[in-house]
Protein backbone atom coordinates (compact mmCIF):
# COMPACT_ATOMS: atom_id res chain seq x y z
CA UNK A 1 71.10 80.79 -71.37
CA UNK A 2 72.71 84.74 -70.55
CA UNK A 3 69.16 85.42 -68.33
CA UNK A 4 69.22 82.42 -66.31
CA UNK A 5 73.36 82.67 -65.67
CA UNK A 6 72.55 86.49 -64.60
CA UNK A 7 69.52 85.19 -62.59
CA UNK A 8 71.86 82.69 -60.75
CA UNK A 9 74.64 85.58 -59.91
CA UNK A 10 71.85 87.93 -59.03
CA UNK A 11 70.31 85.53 -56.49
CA UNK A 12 73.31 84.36 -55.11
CA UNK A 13 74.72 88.13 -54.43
CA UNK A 14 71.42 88.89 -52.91
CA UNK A 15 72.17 85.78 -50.57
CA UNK A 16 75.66 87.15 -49.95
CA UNK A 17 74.25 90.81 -48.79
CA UNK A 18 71.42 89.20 -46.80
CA UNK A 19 73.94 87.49 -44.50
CA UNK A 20 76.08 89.48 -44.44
CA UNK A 21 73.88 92.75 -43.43
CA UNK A 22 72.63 90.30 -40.83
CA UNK A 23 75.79 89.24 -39.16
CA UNK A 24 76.83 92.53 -38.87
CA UNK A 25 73.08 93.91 -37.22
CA UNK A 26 74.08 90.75 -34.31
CA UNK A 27 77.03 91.79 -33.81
CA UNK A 28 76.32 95.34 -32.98
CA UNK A 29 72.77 94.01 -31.21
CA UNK A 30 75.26 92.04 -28.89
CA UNK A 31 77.93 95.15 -28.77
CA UNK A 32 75.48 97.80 -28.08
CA UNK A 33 73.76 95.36 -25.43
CA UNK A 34 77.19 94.94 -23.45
CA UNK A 35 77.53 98.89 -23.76
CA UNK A 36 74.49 99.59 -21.51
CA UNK A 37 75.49 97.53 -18.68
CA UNK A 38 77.15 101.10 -17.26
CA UNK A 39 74.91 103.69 -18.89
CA UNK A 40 75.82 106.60 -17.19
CA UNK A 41 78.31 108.37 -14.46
CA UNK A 42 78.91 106.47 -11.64
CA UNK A 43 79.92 107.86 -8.24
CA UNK A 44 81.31 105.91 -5.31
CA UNK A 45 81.29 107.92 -1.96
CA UNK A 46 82.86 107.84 0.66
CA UNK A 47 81.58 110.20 3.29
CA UNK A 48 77.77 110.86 4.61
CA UNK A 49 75.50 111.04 3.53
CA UNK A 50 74.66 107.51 1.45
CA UNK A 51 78.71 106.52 1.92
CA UNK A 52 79.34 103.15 0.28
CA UNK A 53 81.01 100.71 2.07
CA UNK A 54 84.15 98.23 1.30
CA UNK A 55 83.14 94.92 0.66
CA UNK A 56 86.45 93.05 1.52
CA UNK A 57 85.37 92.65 5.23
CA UNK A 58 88.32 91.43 6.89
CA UNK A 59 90.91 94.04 5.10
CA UNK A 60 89.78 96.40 7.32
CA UNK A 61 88.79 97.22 10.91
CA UNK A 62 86.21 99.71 12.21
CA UNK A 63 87.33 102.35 15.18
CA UNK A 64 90.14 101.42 17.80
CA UNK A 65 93.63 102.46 16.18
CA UNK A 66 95.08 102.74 12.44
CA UNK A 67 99.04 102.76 12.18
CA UNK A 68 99.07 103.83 15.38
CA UNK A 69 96.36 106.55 16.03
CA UNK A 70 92.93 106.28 17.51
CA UNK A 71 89.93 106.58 15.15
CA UNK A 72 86.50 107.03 16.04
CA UNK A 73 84.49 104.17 16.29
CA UNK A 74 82.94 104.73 12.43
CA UNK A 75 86.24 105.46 11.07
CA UNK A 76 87.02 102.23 8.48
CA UNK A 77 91.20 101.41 8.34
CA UNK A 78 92.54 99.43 5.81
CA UNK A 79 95.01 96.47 6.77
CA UNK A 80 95.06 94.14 4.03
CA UNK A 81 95.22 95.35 -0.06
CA UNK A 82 93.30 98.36 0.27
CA UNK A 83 89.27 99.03 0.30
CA UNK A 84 86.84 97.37 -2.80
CA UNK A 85 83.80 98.84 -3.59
CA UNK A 86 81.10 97.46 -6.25
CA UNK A 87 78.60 99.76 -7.53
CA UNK A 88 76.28 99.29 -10.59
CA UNK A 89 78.04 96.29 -12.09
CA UNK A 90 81.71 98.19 -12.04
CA UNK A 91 84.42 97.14 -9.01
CA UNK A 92 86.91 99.63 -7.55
CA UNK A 93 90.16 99.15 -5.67
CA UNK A 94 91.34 101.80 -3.37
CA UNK A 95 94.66 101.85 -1.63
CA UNK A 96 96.80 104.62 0.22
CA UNK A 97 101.01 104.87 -0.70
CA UNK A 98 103.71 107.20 0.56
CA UNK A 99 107.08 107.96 -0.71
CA UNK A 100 108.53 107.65 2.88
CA UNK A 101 106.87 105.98 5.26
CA UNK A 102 104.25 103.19 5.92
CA UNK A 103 100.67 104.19 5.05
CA UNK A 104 97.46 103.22 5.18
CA UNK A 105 93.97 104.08 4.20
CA UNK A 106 91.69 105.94 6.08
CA UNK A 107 87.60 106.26 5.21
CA UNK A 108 87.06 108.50 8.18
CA UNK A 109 84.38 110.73 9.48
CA UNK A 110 81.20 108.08 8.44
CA UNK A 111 78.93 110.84 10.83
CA UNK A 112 79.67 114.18 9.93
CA UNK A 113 79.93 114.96 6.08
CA UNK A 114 82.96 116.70 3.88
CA UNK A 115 85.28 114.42 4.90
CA UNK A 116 86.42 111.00 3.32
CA UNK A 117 89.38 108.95 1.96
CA UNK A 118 92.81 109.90 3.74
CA UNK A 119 96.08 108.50 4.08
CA UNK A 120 97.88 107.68 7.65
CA UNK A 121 100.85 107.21 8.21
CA UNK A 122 102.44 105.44 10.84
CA UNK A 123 102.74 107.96 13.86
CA UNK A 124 100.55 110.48 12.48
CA UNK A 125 100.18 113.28 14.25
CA UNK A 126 97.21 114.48 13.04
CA UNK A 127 93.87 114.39 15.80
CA UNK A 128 91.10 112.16 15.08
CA UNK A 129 88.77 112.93 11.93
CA UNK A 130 91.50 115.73 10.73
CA UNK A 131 93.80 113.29 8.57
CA UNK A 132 94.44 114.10 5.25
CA UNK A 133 96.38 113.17 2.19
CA UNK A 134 99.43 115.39 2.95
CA UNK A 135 102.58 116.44 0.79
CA UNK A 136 104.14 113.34 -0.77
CA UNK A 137 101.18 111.11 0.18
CA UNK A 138 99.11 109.39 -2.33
CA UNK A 139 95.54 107.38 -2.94
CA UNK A 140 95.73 105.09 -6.12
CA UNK A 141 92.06 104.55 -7.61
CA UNK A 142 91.91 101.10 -9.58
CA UNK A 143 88.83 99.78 -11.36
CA UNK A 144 87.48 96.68 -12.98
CA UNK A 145 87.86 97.85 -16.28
CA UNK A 146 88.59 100.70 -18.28
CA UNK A 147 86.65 104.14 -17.62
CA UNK A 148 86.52 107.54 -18.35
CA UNK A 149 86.93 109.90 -15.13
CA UNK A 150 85.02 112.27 -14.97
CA UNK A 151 85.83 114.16 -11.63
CA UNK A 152 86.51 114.13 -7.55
CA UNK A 153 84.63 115.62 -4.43
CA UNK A 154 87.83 117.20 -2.61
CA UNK A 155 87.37 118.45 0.86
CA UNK A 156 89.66 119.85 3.55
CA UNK A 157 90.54 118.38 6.80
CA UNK A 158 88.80 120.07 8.97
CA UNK A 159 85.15 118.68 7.98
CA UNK A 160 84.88 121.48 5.45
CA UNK A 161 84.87 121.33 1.41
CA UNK A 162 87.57 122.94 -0.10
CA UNK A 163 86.25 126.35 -1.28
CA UNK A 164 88.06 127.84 1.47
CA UNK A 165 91.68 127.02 3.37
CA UNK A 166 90.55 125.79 6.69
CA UNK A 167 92.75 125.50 9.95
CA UNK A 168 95.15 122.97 8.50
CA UNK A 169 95.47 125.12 5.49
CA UNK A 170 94.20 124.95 1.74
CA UNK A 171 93.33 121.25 -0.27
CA UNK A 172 96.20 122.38 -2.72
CA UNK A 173 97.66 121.17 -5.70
CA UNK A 174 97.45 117.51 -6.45
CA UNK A 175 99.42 115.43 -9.61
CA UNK A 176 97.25 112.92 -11.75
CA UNK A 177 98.78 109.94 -13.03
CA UNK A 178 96.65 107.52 -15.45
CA UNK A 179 97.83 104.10 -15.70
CA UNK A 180 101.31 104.76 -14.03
CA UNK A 181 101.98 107.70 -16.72
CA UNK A 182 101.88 111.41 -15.35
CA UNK A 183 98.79 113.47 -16.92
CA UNK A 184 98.88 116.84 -15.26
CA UNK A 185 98.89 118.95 -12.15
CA UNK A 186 95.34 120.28 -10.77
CA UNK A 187 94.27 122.18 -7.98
CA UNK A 188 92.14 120.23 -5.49
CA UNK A 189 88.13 121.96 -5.47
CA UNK A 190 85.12 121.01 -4.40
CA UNK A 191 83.19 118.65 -6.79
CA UNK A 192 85.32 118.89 -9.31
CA UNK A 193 85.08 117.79 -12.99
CA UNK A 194 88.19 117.15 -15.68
CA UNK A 195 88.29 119.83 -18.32
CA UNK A 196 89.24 117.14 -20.26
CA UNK A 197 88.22 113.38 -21.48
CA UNK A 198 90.86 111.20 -19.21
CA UNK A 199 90.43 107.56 -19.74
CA UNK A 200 92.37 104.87 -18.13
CA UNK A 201 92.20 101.67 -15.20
CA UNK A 202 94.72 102.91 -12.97
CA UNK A 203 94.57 106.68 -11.57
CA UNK A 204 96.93 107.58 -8.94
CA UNK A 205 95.98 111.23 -7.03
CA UNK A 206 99.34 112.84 -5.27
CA UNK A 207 99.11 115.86 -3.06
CA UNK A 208 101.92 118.06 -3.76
CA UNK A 209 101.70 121.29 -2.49
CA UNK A 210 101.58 123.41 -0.41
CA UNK A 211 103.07 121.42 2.93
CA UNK A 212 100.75 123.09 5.42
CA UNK A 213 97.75 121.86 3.03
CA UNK A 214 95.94 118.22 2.02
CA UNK A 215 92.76 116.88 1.38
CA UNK A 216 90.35 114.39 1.53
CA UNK A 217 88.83 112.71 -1.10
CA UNK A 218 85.31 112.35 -0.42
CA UNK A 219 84.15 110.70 -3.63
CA UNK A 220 84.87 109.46 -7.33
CA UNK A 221 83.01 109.32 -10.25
CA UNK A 222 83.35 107.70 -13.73
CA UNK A 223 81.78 106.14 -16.49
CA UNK A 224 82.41 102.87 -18.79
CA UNK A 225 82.44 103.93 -22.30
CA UNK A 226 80.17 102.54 -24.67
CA UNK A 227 81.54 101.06 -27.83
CA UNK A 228 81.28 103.50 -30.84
CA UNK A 229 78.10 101.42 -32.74
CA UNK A 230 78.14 103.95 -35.57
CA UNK A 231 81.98 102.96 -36.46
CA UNK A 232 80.86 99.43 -35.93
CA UNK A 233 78.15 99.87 -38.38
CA UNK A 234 80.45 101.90 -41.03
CA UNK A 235 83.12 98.91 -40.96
CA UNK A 236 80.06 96.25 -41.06
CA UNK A 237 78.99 98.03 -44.25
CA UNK A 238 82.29 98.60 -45.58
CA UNK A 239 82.97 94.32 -45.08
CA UNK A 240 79.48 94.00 -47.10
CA UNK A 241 81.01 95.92 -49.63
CA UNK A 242 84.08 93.99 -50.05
CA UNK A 243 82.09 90.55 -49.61
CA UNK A 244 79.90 92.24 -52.91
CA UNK A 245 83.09 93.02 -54.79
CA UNK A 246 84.84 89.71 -54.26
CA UNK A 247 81.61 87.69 -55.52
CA UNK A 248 81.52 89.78 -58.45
C-alpha cells in the first residue's frame, strides 16, 4: 500500500511543478513581449534635417507672430498645452515655462539646422530664428510613460551647436529636474549623453547661467526599459519552490 501512496504524491507533485513552471514561462512570454514594443533609444527632433512634427494641430500656428514677435513662416508656436509628438509607439509632451513672465514654445528654424525648441516670452527681444531658452526660462519634457533619458542635442542661438559661444554667448549651464525633484546641474554640449542612468516621466531642463548665454534644444532621446525577465524568472522559480514545499 506504501508504493502506490508514494506513487500518488509523486504524480501529483509532478502535476504541481508542471503548472506551475508553465504559468510562470506565460507570464514572462507575455512580459518580455510588452518589453519589445520600445526596443531601443528613441530620438524625437526637432530641427532639420528629418524634424518631427507636433501632432496636436490646432495648439499651434505656423509663421506670422508668437507672444508678440514675428517668426518665419516654418517657425511652429505653441498656443494651447504645449507640442505632442508620437514616435515608435511612445508619446511626448513638450511645453515652455518661465519664472516671470508669459512664455511660450518655440520649434523654430524648420530650414536651416542647429537650431530647435526655444522659449518666448512675451515681448522678446530677440530677432527671428535667434530665440533661445534664456536665464530663468524653462522647457518641461513629459512622456507617455516612464523612460530612461539618455541625452539632449544642445545648440546655440545663432544656428550653431554649442561647441563654441556664438554671438549671443555660450549654451551654459542648465538644472535637471526628474519628476518635479532636482537631479543636478550640467553644462549644455552638443549631443550630449547622461553620465548617469536617469529614469523618470517628467524632466524639466532650466537654463541658469550665464545671463548673456541660452540654448536651444534641438532634440531628445530616451528609451522604455524593459522589464528585468531574469528576476522574473528567479521569483517564478522561487514560487515553484514554495508551491513544492507546501505540497510536501
Amino acid at each position: 500500500g506504501r508504493s502506490d501512496w508514494s506513487s500518488d504524491v509523486c504524480s501529483s507533485d509532478l502535476e504541481i511543478m508542471r503548472k506551475a513552471v508553465g504559468g510562470a514561462l506565460v507570464t514572462l512570454g507575455l512580459l518580455a513581449f510588452a518589453g519589445t514594443s520600445h526596443a531601443g533609444p528613441i530620438t524625437f527632433t526637432f530641427q532639420n534635417p528629418d524634424a518631427d512634427l507636433p501632432t496636436n494641430i490646432g495648439d499651434f500656428t505656423t509663421g506670422g507672430t508668437c507672444n508678440g514677435t514675428s517668426i518665419s513662416g516654418s517657425d511652429i508656436c505653441e498656443t494651447g498645452s504645449g507640442l505632442d509628438y508620437s514616435k515608435s509607439g511612445l508619446s511626448l509632451n513638450v511645453t515652455a515655462a518661465n519664472t516671470v513672465e508669459e512664455s511660450a514654445l518655440l520649434m523654430q528654424d524648420l530650414a536651416p539646422r542647429n537650431s530647435g525648441l526655444a522659449v518666448i516670452t512675451e515681448g522678446d527681444t530677440s530677432s527671428d530664428d535667434q530665440v533661445q531658452v534664456a536665464t530663468g526660462e524653462s522647457i518641461l519634457f513629459t512622456f507617455g510613460q516612464r523612460v530612461n533619458l539618455l541625452g539632449f542635442d544642445f545648440n546655440d542661438g545663432s544656428d550653431s551647436d554649442c561647441s563654441t559661444a556664438g554671438s549671443e554667448g555660450p549654451c551654459g549651464l542648465f538644472d535637471l529636474f526628474v519628476d518635479g525633484a532636482f537631479e543636478a546641474t550640467y553644462a549644455a554640449v552638443d549631443d550630449w549623453s547622461f553620465p548617469t542612468l536617469i529614469s523618470g516621466t517628467t524632466f524639466e531642463v532650466v537654463h541658469t547661467s550665464p545671463e548673456n548665454g541660452g540654448f536651444a534644444i534641438g532634440s531628445v532621446t530616451a528609451e522604455v526599459p524593459e522589464p528585468g525577465t531574469l528576476a522574473l524568472l528567479g521569483l517564478g522559480l522561487l514560487g515553484l519552490g514554495a508551491s513544492y514545499r507546501r505540497r510536501s
